[in-house]
Protein backbone atom coordinates (compact mmCIF):
# COMPACT_ATOMS: atom_id res chain seq x y z
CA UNK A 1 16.38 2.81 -2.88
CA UNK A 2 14.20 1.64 -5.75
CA UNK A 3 16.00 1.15 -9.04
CA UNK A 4 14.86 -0.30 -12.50
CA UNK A 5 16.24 -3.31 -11.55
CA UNK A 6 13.44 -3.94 -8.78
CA UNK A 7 10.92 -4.15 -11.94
CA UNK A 8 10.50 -7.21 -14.48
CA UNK A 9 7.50 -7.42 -16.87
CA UNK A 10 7.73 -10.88 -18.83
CA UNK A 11 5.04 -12.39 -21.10
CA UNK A 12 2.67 -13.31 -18.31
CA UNK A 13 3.93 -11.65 -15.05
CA UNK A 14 4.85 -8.21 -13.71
CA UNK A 15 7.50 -8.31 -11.00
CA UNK A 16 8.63 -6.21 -8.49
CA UNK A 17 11.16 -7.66 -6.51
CA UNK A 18 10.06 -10.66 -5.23
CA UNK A 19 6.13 -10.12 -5.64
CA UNK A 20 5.09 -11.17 -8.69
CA UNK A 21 1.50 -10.40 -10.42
CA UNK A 22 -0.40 -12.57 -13.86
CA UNK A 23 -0.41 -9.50 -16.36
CA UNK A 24 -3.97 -11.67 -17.01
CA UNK A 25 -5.17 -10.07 -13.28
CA UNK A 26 -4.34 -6.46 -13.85
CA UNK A 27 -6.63 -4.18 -15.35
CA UNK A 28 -4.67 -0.78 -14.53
CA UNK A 29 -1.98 1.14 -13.38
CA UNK A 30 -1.04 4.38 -11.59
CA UNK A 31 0.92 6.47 -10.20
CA UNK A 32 -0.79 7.41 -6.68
CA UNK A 33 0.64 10.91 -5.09
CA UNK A 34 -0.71 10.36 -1.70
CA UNK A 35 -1.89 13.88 0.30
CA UNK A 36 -1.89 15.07 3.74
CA UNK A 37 -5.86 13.89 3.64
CA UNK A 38 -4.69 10.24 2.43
CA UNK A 39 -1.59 10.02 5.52
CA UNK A 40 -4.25 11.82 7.66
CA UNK A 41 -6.84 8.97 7.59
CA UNK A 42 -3.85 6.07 7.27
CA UNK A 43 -2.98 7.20 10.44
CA UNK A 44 -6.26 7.38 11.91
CA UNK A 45 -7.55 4.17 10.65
CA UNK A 46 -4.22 2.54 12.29
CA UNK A 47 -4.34 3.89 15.24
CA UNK A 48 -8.26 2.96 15.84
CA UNK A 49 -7.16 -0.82 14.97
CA UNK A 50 -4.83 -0.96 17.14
CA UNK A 51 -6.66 0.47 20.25
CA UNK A 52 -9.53 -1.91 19.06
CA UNK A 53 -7.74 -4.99 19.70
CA UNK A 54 -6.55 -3.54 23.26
CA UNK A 55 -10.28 -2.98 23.71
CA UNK A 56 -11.44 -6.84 22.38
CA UNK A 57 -8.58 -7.77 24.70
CA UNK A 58 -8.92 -5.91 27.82
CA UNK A 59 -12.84 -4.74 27.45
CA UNK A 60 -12.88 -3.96 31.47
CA UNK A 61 -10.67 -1.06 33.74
CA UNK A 62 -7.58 -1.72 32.25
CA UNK A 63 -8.86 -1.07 28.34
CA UNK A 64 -9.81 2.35 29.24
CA UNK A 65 -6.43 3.36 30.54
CA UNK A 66 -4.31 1.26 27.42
CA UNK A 67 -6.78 1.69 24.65
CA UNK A 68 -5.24 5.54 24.01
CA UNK A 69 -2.01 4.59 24.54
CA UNK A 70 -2.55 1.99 22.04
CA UNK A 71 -4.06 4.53 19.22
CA UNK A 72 -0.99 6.80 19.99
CA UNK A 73 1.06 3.82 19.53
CA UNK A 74 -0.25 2.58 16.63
CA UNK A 75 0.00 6.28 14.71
CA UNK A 76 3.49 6.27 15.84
CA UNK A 77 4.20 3.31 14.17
CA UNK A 78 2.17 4.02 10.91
CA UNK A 79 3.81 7.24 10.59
CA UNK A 80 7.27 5.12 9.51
CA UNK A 81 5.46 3.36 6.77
CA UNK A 82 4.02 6.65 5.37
CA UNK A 83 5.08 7.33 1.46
CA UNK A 84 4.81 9.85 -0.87
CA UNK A 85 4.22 7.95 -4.35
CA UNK A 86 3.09 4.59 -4.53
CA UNK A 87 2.69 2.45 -7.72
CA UNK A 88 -0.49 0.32 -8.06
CA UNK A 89 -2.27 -1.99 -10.12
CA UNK A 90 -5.87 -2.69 -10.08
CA UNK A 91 -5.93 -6.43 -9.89
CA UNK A 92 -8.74 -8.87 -10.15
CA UNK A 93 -8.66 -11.66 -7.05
CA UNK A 94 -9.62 -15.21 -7.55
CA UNK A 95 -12.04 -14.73 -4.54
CA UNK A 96 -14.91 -12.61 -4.23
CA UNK A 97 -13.08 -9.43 -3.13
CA UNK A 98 -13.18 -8.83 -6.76
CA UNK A 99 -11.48 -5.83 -8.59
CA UNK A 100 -9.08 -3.65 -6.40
CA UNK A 101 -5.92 -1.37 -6.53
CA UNK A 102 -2.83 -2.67 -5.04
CA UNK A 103 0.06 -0.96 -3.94
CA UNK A 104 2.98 -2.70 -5.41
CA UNK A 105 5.41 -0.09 -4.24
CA UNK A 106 6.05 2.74 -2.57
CA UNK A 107 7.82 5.80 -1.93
CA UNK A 108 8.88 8.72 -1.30
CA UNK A 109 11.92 9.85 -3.01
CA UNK A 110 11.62 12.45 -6.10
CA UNK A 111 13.66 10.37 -8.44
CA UNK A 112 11.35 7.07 -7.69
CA UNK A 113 8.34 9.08 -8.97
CA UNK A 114 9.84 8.95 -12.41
CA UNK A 115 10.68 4.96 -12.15
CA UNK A 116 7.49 4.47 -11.05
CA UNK A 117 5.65 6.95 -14.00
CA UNK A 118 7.60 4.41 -16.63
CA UNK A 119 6.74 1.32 -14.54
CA UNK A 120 2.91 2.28 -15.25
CA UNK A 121 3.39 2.60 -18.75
CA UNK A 122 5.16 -0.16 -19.11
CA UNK A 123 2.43 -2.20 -17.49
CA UNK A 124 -0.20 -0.83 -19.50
CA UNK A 125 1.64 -1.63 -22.37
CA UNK A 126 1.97 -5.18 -21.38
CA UNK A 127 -1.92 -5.51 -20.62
CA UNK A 128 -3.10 -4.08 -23.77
């Protein structure tokens, strides 16, 4: 369960447990409400890296028979990391990957919607 207690915003760095982000990197917040479109491609995205790999490992006969037991696989498992809210910055890299959002936490409980709606204006407080 995610509490106000997971979240620290000091001078310099926002915390969430034990990740920790320069207040210097982050440009926004937000609260995301992921859809049934957003799981929907999650899962397919997952479940086509996974069966890729099978394929890079086993390209001949034995590929074709594991690769779709692999994408199955893989959606299974994605579907346990599926969440309903997820808090994110948009933080600026040191490399060239350049400006992105990060998901700093998620869920999918009701009452961590509302942590995570004063977590975002907290942070854009702290970045002003």
């Amino acid at each position: 369960m995610i509490s106000t207690d997971d979240f620290e915003i000091s001078n310099t760095t926002f915390r969430y447990r034990r990740d920790e982000f320069p207040l210097s990197k982050i440009k926004n917040a937000r609260l995301k409400s992921n859809t049934m479109k957003d799981h929907s491609l999650k899962l397919f995205l997952m479940g086509a890296i996974v069966s890729s790999i099978v394929w890079v490992i086993f390209p001949e006969g034995f590929g074709r028979f594991m690769a779709p037991i692999a994408f199955v696989l893989g959606v299974i498992m994605t579907i346990f990391t599926i969440k309903k809210y997820e808090l994110q910055v948009e933080f600026e890299h040191n490399d060239e990957t350049g400006v992105q959002w990060v998901s700093v936490a998620g869920s999918s409980k009701a009452e961590s919607k509302t942590i995570f709606e004063k977590q975002v204006d907290a942070v854009k407080q702290a970045i002003i």
